[in-house]
Protein backbone atom coordinates (compact mmCIF):
# COMPACT_ATOMS: atom_id res chain seq x y z
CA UNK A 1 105.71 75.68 93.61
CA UNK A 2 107.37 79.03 94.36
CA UNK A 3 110.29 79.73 92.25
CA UNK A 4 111.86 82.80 94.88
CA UNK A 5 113.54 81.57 98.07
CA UNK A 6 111.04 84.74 99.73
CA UNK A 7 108.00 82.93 98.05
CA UNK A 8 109.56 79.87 99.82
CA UNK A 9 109.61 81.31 103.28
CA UNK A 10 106.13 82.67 103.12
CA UNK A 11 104.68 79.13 102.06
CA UNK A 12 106.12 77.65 104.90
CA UNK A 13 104.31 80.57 107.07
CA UNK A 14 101.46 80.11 105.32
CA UNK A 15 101.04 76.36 105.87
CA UNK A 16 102.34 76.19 109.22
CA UNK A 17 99.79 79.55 110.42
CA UNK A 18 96.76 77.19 108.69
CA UNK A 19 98.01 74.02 110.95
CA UNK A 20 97.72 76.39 113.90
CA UNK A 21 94.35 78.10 112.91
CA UNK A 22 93.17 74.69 111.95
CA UNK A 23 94.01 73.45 115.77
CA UNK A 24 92.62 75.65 117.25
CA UNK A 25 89.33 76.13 115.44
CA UNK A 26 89.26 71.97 116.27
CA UNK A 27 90.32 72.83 119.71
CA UNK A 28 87.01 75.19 119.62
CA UNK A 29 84.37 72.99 118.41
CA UNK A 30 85.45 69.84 120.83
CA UNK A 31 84.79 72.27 123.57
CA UNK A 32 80.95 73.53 121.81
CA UNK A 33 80.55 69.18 121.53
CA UNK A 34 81.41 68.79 125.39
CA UNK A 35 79.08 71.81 126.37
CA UNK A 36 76.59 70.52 124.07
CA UNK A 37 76.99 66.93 125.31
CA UNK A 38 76.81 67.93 129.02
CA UNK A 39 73.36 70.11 128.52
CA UNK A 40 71.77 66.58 126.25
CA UNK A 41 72.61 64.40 129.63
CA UNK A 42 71.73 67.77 131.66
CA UNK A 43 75.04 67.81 133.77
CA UNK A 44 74.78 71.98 134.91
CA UNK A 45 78.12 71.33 136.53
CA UNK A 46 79.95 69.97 133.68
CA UNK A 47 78.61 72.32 131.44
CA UNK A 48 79.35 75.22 133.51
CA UNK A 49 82.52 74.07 133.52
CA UNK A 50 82.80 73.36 129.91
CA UNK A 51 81.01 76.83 128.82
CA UNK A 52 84.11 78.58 131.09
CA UNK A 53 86.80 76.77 128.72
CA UNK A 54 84.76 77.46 125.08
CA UNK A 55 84.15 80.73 126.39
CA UNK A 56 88.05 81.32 127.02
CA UNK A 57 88.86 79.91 123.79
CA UNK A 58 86.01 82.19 121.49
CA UNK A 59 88.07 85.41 123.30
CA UNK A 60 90.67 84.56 122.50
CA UNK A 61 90.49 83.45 119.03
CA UNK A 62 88.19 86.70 118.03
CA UNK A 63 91.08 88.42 120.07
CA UNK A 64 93.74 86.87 117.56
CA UNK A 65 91.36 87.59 114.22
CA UNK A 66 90.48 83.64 113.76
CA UNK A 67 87.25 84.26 114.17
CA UNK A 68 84.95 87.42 113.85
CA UNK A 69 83.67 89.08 117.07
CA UNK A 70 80.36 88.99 116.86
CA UNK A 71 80.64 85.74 115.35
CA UNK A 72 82.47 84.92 119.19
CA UNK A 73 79.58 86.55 120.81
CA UNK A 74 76.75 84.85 119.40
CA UNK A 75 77.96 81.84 119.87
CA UNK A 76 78.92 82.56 123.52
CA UNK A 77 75.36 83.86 124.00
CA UNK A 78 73.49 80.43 122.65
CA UNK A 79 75.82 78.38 124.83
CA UNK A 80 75.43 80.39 127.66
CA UNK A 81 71.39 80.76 127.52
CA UNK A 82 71.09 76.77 126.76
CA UNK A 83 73.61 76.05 129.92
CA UNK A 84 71.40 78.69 131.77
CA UNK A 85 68.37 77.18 130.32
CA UNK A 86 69.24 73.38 132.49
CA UNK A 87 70.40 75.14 135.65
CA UNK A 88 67.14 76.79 136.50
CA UNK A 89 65.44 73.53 136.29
């Protein structure tokens, strides 16, 4: 345990930024599962509209610096190809 009422104050920072980053890294992946679950039962419509929501999320969180950007992008790309991939058919 921190001995320094400064140490203190940047533990509780610390653990309360992780619950945050932690949320919304959850927040993230439910999304990729609903996109993903949509394209398995090949719902285009739901997974359009899921893809729109993930897609809002990755910016933002590569925006913040909770996730890398091309680590945002890639995943972005393989969502968008596989909801692309059920609409043409």
């Amino acid at each position: 345990m921190p001995v320094k009422k400064a140490a203190f104050k940047a533990l509780r920072q610390s653990t309360k930024r992780a619950a945050h980053n932690r949320k919304i890294k959850s927040d993230i992946a439910a999304l990729v599962r609903k996109v993903r679950k949509s394209i398995e039962v090949k719902d285009s419509a739901a997974a359009q509209q899921w893809l729109l929501q993930a897609v809002k999320k990755f910016d933002k969180a590569s925006q913040k610096g909770l996730i890398k950007k091309n680590t945002a992008a890639r995943k972005k790309s393989r969502l968008s190809k596989a909801v692309a991939a059920i609409a043409k058919k």
